[in-house]
C-alpha atoms as a PDB file:
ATOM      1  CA  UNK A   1       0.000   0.000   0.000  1.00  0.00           C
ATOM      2  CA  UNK A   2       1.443   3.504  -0.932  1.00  0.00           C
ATOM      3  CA  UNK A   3       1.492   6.388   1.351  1.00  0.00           C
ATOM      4  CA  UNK A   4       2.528  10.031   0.406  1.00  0.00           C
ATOM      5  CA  UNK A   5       4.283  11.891   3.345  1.00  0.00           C
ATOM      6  CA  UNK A   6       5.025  15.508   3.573  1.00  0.00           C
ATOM      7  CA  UNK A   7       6.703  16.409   6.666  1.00  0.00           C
ATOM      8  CA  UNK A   8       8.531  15.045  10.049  1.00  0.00           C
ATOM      9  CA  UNK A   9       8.265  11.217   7.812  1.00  0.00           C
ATOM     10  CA  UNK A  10      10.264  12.421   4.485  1.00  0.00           C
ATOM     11  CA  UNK A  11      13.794  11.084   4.063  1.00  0.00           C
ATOM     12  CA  UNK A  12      16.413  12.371   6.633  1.00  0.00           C
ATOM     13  CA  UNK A  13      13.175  14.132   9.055  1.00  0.00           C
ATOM     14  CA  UNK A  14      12.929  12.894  12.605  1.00  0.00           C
ATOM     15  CA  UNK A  15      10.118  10.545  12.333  1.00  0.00           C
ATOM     16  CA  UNK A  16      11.130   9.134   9.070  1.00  0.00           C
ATOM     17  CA  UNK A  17      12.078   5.635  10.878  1.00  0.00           C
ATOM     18  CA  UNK A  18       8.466   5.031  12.071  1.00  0.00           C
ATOM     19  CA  UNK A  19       8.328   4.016   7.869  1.00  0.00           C
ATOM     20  CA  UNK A  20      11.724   2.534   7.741  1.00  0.00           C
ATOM     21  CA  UNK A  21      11.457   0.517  10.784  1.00  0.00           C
ATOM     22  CA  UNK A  22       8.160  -1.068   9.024  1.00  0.00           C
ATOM     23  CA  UNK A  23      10.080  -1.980   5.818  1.00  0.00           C
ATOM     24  CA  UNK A  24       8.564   0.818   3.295  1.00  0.00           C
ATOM     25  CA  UNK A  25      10.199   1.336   0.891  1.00  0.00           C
ATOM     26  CA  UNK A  26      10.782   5.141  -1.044  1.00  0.00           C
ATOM     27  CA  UNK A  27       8.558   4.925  -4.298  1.00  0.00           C
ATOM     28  CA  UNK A  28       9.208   8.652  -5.682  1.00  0.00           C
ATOM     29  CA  UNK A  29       9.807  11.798  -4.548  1.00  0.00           C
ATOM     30  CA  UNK A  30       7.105  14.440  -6.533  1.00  0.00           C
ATOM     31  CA  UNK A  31       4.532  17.128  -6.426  1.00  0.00           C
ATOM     32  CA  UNK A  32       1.310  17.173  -4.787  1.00  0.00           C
ATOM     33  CA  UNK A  33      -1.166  19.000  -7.288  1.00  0.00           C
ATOM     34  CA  UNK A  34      -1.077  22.582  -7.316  1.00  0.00           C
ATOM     35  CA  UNK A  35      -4.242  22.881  -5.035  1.00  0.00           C
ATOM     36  CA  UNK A  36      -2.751  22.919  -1.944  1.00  0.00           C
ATOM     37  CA  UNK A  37      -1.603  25.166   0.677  1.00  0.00           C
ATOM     38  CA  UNK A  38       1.331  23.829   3.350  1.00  0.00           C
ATOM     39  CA  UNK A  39       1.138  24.913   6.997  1.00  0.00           C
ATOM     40  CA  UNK A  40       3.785  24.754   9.999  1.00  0.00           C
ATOM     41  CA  UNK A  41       1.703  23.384  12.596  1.00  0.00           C
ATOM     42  CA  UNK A  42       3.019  24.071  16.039  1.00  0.00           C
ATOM     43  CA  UNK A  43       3.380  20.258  16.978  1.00  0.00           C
ATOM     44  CA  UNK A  44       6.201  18.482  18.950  1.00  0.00           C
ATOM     45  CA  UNK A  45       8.313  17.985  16.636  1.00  0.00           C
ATOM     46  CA  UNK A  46       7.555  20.332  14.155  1.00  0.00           C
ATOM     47  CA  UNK A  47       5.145  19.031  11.569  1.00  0.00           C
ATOM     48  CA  UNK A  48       3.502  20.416   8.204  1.00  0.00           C
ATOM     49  CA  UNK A  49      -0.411  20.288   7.809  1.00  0.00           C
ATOM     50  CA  UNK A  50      -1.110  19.691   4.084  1.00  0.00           C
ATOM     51  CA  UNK A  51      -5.055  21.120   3.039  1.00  0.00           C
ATOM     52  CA  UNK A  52      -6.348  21.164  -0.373  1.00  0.00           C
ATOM     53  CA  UNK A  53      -8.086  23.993  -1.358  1.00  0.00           C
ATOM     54  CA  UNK A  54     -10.487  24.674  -4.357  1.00  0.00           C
ATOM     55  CA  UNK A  55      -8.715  25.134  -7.672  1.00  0.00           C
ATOM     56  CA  UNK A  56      -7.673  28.604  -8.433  1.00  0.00           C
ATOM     57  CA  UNK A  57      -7.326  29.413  -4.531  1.00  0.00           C
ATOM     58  CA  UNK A  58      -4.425  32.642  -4.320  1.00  0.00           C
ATOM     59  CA  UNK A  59      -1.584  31.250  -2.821  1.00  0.00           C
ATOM     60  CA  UNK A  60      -2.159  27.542  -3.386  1.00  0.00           C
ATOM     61  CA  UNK A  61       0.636  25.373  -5.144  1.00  0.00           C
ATOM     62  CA  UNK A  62       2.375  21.858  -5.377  1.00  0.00           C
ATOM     63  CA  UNK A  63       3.990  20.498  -2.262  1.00  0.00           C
ATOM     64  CA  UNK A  64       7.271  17.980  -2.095  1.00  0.00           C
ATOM     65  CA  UNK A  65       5.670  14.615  -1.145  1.00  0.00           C
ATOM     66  CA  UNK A  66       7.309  11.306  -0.889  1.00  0.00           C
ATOM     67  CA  UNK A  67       5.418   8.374  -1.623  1.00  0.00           C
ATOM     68  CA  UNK A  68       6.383   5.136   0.420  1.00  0.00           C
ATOM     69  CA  UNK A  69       4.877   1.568  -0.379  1.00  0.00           C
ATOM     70  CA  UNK A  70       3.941  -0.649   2.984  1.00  0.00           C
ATOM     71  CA  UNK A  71       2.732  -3.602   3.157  1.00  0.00           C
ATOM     72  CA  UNK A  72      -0.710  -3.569   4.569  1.00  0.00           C
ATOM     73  CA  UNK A  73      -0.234  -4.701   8.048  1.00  0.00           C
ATOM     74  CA  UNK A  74       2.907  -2.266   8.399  1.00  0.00           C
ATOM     75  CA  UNK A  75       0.103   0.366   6.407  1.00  0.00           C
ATOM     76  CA  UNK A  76      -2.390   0.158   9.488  1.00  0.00           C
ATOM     77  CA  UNK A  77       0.107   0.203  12.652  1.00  0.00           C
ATOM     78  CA  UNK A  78       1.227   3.249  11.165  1.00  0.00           C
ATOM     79  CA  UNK A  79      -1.732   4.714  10.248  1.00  0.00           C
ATOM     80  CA  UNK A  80      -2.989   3.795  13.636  1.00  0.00           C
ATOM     81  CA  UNK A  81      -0.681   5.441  15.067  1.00  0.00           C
ATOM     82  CA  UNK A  82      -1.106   9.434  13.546  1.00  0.00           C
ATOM     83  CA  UNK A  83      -1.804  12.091  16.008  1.00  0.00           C
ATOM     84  CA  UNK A  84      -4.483  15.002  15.555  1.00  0.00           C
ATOM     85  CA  UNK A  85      -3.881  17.125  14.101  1.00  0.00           C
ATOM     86  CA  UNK A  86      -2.828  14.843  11.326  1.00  0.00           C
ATOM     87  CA  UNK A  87      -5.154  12.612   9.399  1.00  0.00           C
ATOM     88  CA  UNK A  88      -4.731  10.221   6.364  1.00  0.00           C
ATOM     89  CA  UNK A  89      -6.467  11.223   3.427  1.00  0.00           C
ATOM     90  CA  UNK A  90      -6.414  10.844  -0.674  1.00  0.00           C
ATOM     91  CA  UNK A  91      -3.381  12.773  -2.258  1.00  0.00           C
ATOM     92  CA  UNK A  92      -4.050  14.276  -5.671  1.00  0.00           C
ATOM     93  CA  UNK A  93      -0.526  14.412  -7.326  1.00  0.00           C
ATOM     94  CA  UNK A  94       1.374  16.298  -9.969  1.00  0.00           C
ATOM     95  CA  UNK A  95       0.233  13.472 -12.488  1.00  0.00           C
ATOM     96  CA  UNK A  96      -3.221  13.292 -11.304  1.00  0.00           C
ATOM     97  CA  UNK A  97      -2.901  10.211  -9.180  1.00  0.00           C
ATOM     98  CA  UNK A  98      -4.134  10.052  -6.035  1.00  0.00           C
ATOM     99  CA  UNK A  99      -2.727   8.135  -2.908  1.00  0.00           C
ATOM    100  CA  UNK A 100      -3.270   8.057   0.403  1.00  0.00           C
ATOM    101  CA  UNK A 101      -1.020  10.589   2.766  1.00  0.00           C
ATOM    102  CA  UNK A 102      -1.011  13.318   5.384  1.00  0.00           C
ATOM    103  CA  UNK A 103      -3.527  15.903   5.598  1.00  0.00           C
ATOM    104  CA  UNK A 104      -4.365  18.171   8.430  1.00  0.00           C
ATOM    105  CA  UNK A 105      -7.550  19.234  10.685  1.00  0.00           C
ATOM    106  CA  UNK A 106      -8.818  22.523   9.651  1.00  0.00           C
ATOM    107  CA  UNK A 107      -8.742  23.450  13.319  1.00  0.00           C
ATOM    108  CA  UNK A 108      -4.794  23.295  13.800  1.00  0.00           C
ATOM    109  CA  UNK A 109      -3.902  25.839  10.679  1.00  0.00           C
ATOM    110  CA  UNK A 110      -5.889  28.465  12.780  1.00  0.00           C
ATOM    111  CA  UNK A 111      -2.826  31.226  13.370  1.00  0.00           C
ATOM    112  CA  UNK A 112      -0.344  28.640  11.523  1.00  0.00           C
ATOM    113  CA  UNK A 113       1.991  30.513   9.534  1.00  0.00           C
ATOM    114  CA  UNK A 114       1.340  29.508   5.269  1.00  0.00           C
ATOM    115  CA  UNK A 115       4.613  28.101   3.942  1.00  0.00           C
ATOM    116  CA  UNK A 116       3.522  26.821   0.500  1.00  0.00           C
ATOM    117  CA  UNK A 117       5.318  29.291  -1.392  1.00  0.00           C
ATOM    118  CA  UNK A 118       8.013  27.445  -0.430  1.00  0.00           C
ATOM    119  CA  UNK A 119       7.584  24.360  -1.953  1.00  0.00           C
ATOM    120  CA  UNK A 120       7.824  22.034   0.368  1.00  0.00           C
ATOM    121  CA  UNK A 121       8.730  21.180   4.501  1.00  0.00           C
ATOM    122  CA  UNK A 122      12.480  20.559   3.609  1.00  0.00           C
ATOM    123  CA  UNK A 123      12.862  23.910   1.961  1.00  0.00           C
ATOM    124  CA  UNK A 124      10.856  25.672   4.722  1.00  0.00           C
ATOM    125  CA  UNK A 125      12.952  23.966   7.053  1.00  0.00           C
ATOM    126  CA  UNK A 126      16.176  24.823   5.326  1.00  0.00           C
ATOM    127  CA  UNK A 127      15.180  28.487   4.995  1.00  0.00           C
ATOM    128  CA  UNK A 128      13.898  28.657   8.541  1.00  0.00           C
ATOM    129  CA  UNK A 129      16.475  29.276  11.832  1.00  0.00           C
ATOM    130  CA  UNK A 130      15.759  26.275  14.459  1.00  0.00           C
END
């Protein structure tokens, strides 16, 4: 089963072993759709919340996702084990595929600062001081 991740789980981010430990393996590294909008959701650690928005919404864009494959009893512990404000829900990508991945609670982007203009968690995080 395939799961697109977009924050603490990418490659090299702190909770990128809770895949790895479960033997996914990396499928690709793309683009979400450009009807999106990327939020840094004040979570412990720091976590993105990915929302789709209607098409044509000002400051929406594609977001860096990497897709991992599980199998499906690796699939739901780790599913089963995603904190609010986080959710699993369907992924539209750049090549108008959908699969399932992380999307966030309207409630937690209230006040979160929009980072979608930058493309993606790793290059907010690499533009951000710690």
């Amino acid at each position: 089963m395939r799961i697109a991740v977009v924050g603490a789980h990418l490659g090299g981010q702190p909770l990128n072993h809770q895949l790895t430990s479960r033997g996914a393996t990396l499928v690709a590294t793309t683009d979400t759709a450009p009807c999106y909008r990327l939020f840094a959701v004040p979570t412990d650690p720091p976590k993105p919340g990915l929302m789709r928005v209607v098409d044509g919404t000002p400051g929406a864009g594609p977001v860096e996702v990497e897709v991992w494959d599980l199998e499906p009893g690796a699939f739901a512990a780790f599913v089963d084990e995603v904190p609010s404000p986080l959710c699993i829900g369907r992924i539209l990508l750049d090549d108008d595929t959908d699969v399932a991945g992380f999307l966030c609670e309207a409630f937690a982007i209230h006040g979160a600062p929009d980072i979608t203009s930058y493309g993606g968690w790793r290059a907010y995080r690499a533009a951000s001081p710690r």
